[in-house]
C-alpha atoms as a PDB file:
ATOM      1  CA  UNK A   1     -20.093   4.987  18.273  1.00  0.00           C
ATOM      2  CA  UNK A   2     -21.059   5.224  14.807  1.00  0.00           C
ATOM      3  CA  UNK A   3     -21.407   1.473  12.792  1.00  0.00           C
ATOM      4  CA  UNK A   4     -21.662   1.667   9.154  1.00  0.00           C
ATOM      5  CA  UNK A   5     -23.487  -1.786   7.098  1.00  0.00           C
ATOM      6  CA  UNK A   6     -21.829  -2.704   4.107  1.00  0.00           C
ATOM      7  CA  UNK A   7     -23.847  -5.330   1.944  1.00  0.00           C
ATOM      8  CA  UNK A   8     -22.985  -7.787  -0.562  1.00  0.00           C
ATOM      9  CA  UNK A   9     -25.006 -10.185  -2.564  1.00  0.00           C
ATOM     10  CA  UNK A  10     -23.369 -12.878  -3.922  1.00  0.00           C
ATOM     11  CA  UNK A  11     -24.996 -15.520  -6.751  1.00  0.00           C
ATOM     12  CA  UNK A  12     -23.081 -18.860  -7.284  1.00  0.00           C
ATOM     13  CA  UNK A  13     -24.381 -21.534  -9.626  1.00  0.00           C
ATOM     14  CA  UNK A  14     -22.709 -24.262  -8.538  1.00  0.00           C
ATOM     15  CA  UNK A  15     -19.361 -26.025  -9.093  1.00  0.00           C
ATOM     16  CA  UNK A  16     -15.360 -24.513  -8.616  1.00  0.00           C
ATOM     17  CA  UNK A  17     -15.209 -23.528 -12.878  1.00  0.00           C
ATOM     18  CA  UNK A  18     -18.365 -21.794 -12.843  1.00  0.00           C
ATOM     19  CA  UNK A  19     -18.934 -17.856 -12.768  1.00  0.00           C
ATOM     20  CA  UNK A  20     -20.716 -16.180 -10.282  1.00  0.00           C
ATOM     21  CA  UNK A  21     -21.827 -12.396  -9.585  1.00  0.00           C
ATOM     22  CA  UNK A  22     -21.464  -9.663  -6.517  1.00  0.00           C
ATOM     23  CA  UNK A  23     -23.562  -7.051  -6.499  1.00  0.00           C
ATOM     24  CA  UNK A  24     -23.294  -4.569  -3.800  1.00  0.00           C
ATOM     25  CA  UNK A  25     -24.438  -0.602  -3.497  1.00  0.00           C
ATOM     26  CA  UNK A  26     -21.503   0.329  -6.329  1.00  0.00           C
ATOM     27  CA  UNK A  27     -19.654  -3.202  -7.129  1.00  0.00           C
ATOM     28  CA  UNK A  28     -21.616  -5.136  -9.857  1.00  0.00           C
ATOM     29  CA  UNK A  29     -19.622  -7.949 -11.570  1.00  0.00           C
ATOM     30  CA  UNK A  30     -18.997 -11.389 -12.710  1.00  0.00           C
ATOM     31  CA  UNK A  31     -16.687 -13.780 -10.738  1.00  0.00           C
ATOM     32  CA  UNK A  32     -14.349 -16.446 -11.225  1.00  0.00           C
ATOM     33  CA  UNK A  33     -11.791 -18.484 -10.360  1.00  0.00           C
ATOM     34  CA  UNK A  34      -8.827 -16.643 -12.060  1.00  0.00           C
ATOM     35  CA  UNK A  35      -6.573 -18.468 -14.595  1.00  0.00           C
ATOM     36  CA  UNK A  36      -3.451 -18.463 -12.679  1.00  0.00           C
ATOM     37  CA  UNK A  37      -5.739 -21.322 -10.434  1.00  0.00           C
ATOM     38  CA  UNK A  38      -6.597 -23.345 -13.499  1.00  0.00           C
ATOM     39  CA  UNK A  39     -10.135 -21.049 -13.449  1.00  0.00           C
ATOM     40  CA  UNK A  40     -12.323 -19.945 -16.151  1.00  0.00           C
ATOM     41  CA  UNK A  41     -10.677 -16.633 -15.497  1.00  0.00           C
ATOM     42  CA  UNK A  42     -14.207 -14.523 -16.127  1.00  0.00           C
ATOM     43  CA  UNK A  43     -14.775 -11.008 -13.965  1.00  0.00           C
ATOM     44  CA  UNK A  44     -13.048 -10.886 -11.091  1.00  0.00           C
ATOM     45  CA  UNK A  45     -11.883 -13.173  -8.198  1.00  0.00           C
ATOM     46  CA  UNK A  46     -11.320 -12.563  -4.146  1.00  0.00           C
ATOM     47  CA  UNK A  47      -7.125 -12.225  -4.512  1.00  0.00           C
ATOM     48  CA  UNK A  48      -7.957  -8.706  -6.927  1.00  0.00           C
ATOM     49  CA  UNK A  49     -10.549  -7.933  -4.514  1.00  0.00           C
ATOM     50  CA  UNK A  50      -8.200  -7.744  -1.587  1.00  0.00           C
ATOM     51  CA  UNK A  51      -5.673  -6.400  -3.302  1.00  0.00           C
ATOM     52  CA  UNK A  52      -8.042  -3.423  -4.474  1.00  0.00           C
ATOM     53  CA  UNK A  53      -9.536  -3.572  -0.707  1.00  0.00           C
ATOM     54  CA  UNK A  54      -5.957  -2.890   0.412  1.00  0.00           C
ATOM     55  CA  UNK A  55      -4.547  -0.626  -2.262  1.00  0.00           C
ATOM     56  CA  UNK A  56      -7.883   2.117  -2.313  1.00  0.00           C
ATOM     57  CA  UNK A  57      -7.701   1.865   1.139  1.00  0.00           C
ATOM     58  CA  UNK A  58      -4.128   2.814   1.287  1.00  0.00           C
ATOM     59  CA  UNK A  59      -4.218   5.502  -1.329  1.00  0.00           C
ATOM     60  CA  UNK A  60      -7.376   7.083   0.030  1.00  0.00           C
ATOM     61  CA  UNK A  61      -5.848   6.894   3.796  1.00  0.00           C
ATOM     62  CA  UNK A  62      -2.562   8.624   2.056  1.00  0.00           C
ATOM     63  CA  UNK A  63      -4.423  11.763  -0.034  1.00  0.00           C
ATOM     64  CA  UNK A  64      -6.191  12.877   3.070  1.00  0.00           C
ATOM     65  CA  UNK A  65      -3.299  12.691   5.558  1.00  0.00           C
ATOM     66  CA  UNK A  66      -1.648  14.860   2.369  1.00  0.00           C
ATOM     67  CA  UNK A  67      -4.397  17.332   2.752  1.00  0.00           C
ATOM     68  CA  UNK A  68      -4.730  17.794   6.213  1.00  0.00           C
ATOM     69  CA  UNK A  69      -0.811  18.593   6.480  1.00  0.00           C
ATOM     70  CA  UNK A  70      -1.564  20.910   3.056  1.00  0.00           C
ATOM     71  CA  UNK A  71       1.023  19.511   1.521  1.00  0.00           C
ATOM     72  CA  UNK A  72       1.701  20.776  -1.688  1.00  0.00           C
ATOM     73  CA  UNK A  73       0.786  17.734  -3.959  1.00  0.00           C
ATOM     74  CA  UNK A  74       1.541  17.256  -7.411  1.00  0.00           C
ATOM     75  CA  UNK A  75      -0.092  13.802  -8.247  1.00  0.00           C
ATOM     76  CA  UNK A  76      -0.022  10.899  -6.546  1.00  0.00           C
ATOM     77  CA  UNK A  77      -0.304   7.298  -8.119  1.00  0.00           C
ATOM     78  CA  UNK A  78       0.460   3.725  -7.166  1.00  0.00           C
ATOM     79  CA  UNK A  79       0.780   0.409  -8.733  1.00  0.00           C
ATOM     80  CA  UNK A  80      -0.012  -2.685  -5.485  1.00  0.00           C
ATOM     81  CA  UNK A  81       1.004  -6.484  -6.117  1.00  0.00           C
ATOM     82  CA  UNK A  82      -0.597  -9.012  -3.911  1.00  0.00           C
ATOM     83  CA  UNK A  83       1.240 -12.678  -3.989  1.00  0.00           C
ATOM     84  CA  UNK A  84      -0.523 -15.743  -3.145  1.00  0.00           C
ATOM     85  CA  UNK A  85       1.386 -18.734  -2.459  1.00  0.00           C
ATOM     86  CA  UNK A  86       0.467 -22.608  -2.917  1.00  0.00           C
ATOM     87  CA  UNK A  87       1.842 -25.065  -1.458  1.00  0.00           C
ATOM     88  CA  UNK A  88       0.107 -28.746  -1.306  1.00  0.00           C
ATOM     89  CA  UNK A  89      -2.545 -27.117  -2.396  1.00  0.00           C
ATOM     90  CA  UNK A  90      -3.043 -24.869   0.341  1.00  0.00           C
ATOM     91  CA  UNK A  91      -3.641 -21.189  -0.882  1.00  0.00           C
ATOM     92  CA  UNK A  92      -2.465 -18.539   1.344  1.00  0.00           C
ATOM     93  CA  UNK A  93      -2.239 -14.846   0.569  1.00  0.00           C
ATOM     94  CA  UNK A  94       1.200 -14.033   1.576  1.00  0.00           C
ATOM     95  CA  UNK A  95       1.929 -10.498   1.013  1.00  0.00           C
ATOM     96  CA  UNK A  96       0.702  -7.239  -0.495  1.00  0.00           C
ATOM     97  CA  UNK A  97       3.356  -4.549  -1.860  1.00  0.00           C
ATOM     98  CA  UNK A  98       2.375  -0.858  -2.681  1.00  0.00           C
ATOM     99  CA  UNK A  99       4.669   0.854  -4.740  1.00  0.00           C
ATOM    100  CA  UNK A 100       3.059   4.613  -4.184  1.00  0.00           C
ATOM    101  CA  UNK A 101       4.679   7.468  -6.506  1.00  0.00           C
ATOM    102  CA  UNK A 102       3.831  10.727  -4.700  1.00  0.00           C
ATOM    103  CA  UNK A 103       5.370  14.108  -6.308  1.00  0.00           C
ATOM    104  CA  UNK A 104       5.136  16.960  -4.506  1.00  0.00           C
ATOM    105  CA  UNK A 105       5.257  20.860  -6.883  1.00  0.00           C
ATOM    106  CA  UNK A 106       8.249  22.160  -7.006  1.00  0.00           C
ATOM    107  CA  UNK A 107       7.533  24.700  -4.233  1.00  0.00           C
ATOM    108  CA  UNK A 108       7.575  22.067  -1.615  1.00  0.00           C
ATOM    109  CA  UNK A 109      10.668  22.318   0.752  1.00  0.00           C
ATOM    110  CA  UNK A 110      12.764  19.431   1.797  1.00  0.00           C
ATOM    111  CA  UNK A 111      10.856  19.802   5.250  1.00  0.00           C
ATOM    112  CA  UNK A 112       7.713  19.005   3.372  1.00  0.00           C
ATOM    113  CA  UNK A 113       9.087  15.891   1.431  1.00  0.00           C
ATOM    114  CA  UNK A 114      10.347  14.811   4.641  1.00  0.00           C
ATOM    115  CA  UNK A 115       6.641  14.756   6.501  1.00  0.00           C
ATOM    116  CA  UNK A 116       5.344  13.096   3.342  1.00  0.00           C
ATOM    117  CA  UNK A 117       7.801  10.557   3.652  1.00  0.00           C
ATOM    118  CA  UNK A 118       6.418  10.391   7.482  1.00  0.00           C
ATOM    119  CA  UNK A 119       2.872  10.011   6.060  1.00  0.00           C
ATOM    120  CA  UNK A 120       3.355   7.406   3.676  1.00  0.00           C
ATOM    121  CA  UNK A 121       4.495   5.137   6.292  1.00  0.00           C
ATOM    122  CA  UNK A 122       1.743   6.010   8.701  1.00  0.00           C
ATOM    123  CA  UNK A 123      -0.886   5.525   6.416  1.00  0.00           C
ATOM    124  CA  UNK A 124      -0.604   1.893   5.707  1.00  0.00           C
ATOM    125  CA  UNK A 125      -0.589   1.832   9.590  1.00  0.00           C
ATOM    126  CA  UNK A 126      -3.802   3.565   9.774  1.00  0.00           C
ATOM    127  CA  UNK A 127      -6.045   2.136   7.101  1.00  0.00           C
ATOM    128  CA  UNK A 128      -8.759  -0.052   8.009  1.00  0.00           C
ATOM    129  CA  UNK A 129      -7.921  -2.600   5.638  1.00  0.00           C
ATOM    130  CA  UNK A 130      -4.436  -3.137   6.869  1.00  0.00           C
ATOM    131  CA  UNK A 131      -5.509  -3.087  10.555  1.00  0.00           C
ATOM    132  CA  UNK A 132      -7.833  -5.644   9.295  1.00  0.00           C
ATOM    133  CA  UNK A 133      -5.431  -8.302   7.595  1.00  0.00           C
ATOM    134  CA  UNK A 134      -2.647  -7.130   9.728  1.00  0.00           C
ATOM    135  CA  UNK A 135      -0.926 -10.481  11.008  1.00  0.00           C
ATOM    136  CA  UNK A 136      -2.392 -12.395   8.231  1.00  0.00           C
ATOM    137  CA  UNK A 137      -1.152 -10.866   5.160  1.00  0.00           C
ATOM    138  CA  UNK A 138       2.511  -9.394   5.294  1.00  0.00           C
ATOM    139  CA  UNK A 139       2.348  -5.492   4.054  1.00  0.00           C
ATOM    140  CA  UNK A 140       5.459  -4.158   2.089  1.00  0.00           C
ATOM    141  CA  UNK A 141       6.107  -0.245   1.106  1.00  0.00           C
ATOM    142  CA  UNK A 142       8.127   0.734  -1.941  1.00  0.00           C
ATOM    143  CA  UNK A 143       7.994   4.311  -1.889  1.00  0.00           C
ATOM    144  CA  UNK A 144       9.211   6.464  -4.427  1.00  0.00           C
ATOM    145  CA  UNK A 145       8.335  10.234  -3.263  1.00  0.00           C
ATOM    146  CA  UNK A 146      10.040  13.373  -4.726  1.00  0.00           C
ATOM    147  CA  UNK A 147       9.689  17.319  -5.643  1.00  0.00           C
ATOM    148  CA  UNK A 148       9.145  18.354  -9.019  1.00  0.00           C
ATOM    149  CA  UNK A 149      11.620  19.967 -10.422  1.00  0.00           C
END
């Protein structure tokens, strides 16, 4: 078994409004509360964080599943939303949605957009990140895969 250390160092200086910074191996920022949650709204904040977490994740998971089934791949991009509900001001993270565009060249066959279909499914099943909110956080898929032609 292989176990691979991620580290994090994280400076606060006190109190909810002020701004803070992460520094990690290649993460370096300023965070904040953001301004939907009446924060100063400065770097970034841990609801973009997950939803990056989830999306690169997702998107990395997806290109290599691509490329081991040599899939003939035109480009591939994805726009994620994450929505955070409050209620009596309890915060919850309630739900990711990826919205991955995936075009294949216009070579591919309909057998071919078919497995990539397949594979965009399966990879929000097998990326870490989902497996690791998975029963937490709902995950939603809006696909939108074609050939170019």
């Amino acid at each position: 078994m292989a176990l691979h250390h991620f580290h994090l160092k994280a400076d606060w200086p006190g109190g909810r409004n002020s701004v803070g910074f992460i520094e990690s191996d290649q993460l370096k920022t300023k965070i904040s509360i953001p301004k939907e949650m009446d924060g100063p709204h400065i770097g970034t904040n841990p609801d973009e964080m997950l939803l990056g977490a989830a999306a690169t994740c997702y998107i990395i998971s997806l290109a290599a599943m691509i490329e081991r089934a040599n899939l003939p791949l035109e480009e591939m991009s994805m726009e994620s939303e994450g929505i955070v509900d409050v209620t009596d001001g309890i915060f919850t993270y309630k739900k990711i949605i990826h919205k991955p565009v995936v075009t294949l060249k216009a070579e591919a066959t309909e057998k071919e957009l078919k497995k990539l279909n397949v594979l965009v499914e399966k990879a929000e099943k097998s990326c870490m990140i989902s497996k690791a909110i998975e029963g937490n956080v709902e995950l939603e898929l809006q696909p939108d895969t074609s050939i170019n032609h």
